[in-house]
Protein backbone atom coordinates (compact mmCIF):
# COMPACT_ATOMS: atom_id res chain seq x y z
CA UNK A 1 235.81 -92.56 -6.89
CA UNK A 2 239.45 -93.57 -7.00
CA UNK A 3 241.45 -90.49 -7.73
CA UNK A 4 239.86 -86.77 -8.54
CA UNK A 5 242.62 -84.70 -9.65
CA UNK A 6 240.60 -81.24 -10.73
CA UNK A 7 240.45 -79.72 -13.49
CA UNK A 8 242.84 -83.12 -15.14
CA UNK A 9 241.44 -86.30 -14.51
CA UNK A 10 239.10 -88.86 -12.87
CA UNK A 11 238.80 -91.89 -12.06
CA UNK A 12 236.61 -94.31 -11.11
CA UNK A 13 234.93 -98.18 -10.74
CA UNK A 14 231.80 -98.64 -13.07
CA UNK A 15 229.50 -101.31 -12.53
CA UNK A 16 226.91 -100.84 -15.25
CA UNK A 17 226.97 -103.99 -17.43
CA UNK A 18 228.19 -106.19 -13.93
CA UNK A 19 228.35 -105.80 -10.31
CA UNK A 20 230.50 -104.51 -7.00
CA UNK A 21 232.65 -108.02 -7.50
CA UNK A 22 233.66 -107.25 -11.05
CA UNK A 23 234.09 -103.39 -11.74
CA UNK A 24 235.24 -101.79 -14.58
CA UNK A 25 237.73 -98.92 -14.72
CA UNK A 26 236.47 -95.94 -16.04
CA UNK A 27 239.16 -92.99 -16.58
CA UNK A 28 237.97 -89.72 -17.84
CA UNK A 29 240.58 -86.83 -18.94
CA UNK A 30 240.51 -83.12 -19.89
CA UNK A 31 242.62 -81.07 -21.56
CA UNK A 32 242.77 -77.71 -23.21
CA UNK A 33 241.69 -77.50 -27.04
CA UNK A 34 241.48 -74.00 -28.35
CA UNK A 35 238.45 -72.26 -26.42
CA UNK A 36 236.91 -75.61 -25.95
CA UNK A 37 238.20 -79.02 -23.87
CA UNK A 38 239.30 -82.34 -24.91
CA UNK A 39 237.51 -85.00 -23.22
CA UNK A 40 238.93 -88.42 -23.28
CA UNK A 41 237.06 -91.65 -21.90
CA UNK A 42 239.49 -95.02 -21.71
CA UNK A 43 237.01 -97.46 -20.21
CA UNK A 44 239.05 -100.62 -19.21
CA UNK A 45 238.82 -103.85 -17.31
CA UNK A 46 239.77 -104.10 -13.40
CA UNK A 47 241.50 -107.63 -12.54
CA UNK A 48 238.23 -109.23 -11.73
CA UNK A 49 236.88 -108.00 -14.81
CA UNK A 50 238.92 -108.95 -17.64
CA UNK A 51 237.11 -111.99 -18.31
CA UNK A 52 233.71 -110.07 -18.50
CA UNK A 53 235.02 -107.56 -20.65
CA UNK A 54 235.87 -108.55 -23.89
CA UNK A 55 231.76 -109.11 -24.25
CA UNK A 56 230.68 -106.16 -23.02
CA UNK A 57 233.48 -103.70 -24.32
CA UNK A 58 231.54 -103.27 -27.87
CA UNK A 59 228.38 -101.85 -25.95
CA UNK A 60 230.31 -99.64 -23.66
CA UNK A 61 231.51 -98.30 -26.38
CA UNK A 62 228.27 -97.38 -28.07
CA UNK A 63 227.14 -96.19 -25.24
CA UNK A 64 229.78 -93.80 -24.19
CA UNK A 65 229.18 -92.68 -28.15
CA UNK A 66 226.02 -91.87 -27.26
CA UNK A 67 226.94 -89.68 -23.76
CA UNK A 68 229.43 -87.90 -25.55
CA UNK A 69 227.05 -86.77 -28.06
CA UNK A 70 224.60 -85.92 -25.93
CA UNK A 71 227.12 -83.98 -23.73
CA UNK A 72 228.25 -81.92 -27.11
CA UNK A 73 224.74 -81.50 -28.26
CA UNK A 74 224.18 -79.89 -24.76
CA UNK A 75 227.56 -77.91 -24.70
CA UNK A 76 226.49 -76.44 -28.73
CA UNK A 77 223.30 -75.55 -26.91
CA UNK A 78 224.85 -73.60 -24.01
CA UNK A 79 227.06 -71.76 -26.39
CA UNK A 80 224.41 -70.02 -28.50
């Protein structure tokens, strides 16, 4: 983890998709929406990374798709 900053931010290295030499940078916000929160993924390339990335970006994005609705499925549950 490279900075926890409760109840705000995180941030941390992801390897999924590569390995310890070439992290990604995962950064994951929350905010206030109404009664609910605002989450806000920006999953980016580190320095060693960037020449991985541009191949991998388009499934890291599907799957974060799929965690956040997963996560919102599970919130809707824990709300009823």
């Amino acid at each position: 983890m490279l900075a926890w900053e409760a109840p705000k931010r995180l941030v941390l290295d992801w390897y999924p998709g590569t390995d310890r030499a070439h992290p990604t940078r995962v950064e994951v916000s929350f905010s206030p929406a109404g009664a609910a929160t605002l989450v806000v993924i920006q999953h980016s390339a580190t320095a060693s990374s960037e020449s991985l990335f541009p191949a991998r970006a388009p499934r890291y994005e599907a799957s974060w798709a799929l965690v956040l609705e997963a996560l919102a499925a599970a919130a809707a549950l824990d709300n009823t």
